[in-house]
Structure formats: structure tokens, C-alpha cells
C-alpha atoms as a PDB file:
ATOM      1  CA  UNK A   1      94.440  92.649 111.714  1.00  0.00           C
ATOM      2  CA  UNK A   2      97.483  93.597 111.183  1.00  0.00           C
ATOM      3  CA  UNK A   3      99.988  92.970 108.253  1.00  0.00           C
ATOM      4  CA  UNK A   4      99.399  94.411 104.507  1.00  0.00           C
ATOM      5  CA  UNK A   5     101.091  97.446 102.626  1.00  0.00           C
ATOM      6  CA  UNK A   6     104.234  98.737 104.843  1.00  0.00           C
ATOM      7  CA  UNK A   7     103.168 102.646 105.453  1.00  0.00           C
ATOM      8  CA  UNK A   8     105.627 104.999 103.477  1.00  0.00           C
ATOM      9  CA  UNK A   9     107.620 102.045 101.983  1.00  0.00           C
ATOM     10  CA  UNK A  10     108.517 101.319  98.496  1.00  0.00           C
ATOM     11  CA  UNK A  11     109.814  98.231  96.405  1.00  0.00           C
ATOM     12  CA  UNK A  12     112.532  99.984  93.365  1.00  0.00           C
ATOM     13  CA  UNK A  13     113.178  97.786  91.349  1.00  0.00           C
ATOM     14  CA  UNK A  14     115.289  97.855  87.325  1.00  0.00           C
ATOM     15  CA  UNK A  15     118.352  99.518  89.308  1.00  0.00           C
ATOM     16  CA  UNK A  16     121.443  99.006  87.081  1.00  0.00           C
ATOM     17  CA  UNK A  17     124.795  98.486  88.483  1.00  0.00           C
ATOM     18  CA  UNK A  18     125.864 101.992  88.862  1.00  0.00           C
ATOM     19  CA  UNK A  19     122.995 103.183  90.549  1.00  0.00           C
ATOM     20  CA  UNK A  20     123.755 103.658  94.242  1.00  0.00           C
ATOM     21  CA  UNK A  21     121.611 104.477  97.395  1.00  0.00           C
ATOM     22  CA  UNK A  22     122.146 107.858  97.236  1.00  0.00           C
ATOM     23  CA  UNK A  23     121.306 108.287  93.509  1.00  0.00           C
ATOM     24  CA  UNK A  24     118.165 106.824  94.464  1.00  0.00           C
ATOM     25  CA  UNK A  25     117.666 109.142  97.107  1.00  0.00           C
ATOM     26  CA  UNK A  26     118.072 111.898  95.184  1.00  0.00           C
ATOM     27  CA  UNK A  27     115.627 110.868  92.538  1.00  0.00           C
ATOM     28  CA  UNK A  28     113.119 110.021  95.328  1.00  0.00           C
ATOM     29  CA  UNK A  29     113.472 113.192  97.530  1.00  0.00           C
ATOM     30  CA  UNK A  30     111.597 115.440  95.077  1.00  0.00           C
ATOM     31  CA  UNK A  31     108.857 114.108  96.601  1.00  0.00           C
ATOM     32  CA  UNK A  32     109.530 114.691 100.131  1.00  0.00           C
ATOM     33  CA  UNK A  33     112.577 113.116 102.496  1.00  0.00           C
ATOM     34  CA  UNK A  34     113.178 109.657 102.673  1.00  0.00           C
ATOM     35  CA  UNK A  35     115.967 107.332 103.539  1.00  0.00           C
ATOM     36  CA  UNK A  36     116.662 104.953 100.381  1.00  0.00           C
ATOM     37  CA  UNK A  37     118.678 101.659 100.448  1.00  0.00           C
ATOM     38  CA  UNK A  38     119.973  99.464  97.761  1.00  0.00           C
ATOM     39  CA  UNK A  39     120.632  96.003  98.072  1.00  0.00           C
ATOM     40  CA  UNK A  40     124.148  94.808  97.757  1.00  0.00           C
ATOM     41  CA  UNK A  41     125.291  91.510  97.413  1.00  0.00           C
ATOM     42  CA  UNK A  42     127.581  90.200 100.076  1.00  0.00           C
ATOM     43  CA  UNK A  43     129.622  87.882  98.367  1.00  0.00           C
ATOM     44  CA  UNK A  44     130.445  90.087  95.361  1.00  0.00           C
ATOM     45  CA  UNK A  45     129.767  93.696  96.425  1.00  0.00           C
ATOM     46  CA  UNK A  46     127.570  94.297  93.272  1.00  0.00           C
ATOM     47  CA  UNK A  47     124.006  95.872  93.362  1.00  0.00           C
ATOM     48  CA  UNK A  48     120.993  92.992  93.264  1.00  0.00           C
ATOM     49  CA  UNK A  49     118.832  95.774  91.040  1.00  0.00           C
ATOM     50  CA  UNK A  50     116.775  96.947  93.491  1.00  0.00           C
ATOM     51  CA  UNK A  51     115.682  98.397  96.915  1.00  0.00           C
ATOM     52  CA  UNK A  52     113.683 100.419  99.149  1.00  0.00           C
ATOM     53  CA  UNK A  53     112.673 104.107  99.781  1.00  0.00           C
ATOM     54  CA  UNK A  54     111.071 104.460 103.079  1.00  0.00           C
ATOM     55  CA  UNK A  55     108.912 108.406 103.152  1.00  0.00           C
ATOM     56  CA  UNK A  56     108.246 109.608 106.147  1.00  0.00           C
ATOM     57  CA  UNK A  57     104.415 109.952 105.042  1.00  0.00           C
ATOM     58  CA  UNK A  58     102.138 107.519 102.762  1.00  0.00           C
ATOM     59  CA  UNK A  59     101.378 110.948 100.777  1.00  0.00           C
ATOM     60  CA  UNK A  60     104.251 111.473  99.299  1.00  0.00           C
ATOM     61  CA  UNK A  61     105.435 107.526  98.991  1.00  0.00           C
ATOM     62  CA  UNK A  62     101.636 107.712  96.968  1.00  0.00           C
ATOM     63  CA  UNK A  63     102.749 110.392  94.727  1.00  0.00           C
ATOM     64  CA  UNK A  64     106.154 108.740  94.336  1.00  0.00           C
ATOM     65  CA  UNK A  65     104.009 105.566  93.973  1.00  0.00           C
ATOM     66  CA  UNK A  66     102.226 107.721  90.707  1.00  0.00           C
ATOM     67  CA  UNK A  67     105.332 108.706  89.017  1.00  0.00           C
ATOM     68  CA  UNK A  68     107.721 107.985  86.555  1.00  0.00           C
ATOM     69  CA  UNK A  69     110.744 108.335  88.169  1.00  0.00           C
ATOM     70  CA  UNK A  70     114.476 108.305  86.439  1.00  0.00           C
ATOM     71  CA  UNK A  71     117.199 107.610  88.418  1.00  0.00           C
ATOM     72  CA  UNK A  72     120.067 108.403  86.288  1.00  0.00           C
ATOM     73  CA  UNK A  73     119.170 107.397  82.643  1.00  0.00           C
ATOM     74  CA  UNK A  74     117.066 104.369  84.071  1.00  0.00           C
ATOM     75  CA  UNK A  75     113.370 104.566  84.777  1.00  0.00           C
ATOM     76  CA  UNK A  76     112.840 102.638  87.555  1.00  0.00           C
ATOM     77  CA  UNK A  77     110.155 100.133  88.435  1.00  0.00           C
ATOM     78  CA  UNK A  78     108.091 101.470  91.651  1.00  0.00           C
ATOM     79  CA  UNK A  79     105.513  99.134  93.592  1.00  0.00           C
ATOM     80  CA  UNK A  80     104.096  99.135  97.102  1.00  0.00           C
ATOM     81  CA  UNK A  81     106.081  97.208  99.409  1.00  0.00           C
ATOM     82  CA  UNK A  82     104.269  94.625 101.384  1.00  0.00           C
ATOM     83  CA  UNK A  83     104.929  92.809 104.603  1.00  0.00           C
ATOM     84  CA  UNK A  84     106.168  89.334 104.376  1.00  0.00           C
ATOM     85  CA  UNK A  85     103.267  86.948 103.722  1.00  0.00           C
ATOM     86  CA  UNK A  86     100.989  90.065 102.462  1.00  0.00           C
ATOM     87  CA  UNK A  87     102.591  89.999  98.976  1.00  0.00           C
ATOM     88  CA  UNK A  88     100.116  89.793  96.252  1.00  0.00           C
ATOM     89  CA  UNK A  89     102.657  89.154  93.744  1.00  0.00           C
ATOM     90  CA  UNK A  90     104.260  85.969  95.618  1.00  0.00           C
ATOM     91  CA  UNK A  91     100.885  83.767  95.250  1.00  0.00           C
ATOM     92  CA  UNK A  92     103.049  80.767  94.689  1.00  0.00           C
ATOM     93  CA  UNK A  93     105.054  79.588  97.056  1.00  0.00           C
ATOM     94  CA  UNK A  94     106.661  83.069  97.901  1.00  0.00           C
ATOM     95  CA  UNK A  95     107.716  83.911 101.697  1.00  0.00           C
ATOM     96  CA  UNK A  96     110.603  81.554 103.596  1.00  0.00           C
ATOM     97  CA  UNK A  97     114.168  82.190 103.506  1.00  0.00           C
ATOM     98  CA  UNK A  98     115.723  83.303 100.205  1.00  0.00           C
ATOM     99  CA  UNK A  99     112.570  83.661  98.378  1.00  0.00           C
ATOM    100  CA  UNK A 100     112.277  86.713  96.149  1.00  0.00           C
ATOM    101  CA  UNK A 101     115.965  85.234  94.116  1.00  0.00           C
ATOM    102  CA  UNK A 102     114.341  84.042  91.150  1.00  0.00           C
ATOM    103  CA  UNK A 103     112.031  86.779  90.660  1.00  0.00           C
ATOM    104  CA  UNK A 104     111.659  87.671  86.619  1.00  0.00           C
ATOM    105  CA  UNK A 105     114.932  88.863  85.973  1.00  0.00           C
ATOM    106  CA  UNK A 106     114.772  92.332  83.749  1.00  0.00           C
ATOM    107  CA  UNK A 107     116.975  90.387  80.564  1.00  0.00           C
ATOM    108  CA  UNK A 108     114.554  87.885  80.421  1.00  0.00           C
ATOM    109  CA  UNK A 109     112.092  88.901  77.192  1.00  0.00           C
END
């Protein structure tokens, strides 16, 4: 056993630049409390576009999970977040160190 869909954990993804963590958190918190990170690159200090909200029960990340949610004037991309090596998504190849860089970037059509 073991493994599979992190309880009360979400993947937010389509974050633009001027989104921060607690803009997120605010956006997030109308469904119950939760502590929200965005992802921040090191070497330049700029946002990578996405992050995590972590509910303190899978209830509310389901609702969460069920809505559209705008953070600012952005609606955000919401999926379940999986442990490493559970992630449907990453089929090929995924997992290992710096995976997850060349996901689809948003300004590719």
C-alpha cells in the first residue's frame, strides 16, 4: 500500500507573476483554512506559475478540487496532487531530480 493522492493537497497551477502565496491563500480559504505556497525560483526570485494548497481536510481540498477558483483576475488550474511516482500525468519518464521543468508551458498553443 501506500503512496497515491496526498490527503488535503493540491497542485495550482496558471499562477502569473504577481500572484503571491498569500493571494493564493486567500482565494483558497473560502473553502476552509489551509496553508498555500508558491514556488519561487532561486536564482531569479520570480514565481515558477504554480504551487500548493495543503487543507486541513480532503472535504474541503474536494470542494476546492470542484471549483473555479480566481485568484486575482487569473483562474487558476486546480488538480490533485500526487506523491512522487503516483503521478498519472508523468507516464513518461516523469519522477527523478528536476523532472516536472518542461511540463506544457501555459504560452505554448
Amino acid at each position: 500500500g501506500g503512496g497515491g493522492v496526498i490527503q488535503g493537497k493540491l497542485f495550482v497551477a496558471n499562477l502569473t507573476q504577481e500572484i503571491s502565496s498569500d493571494m493564493v491563500a486567500e482565494a483558497f480559504s473560502q473553502y476552509g483554512p489551509c496553508d498555500c505556497e508558491v514556488m519561487i525560483d532561486k536564482s531569479n526570485g520570480r514565481s515558477r506559475g504554480f504551487g500548493f494548497v495543503r487543507f486541513q481536510n480532503e472535504a474541503e481540498k474536494q470542494t476546492a478540487l470542484a471549483s473555479d477558483t480566481w485568484v486575482g483576475s487569473v483562474q487558476v488550474e486546480v488538480s490533485e496532487c500526487w506523491e512522487k511516482g503516483h503521478d498519472p500525468r508523468a507516464g513518461k519518464g516523469g519522477g527523478g531530480k528536476g523532472g516536472g521543468k518542461n511540463r506544457s508551458s501555459p504560452y505554448s498553443s
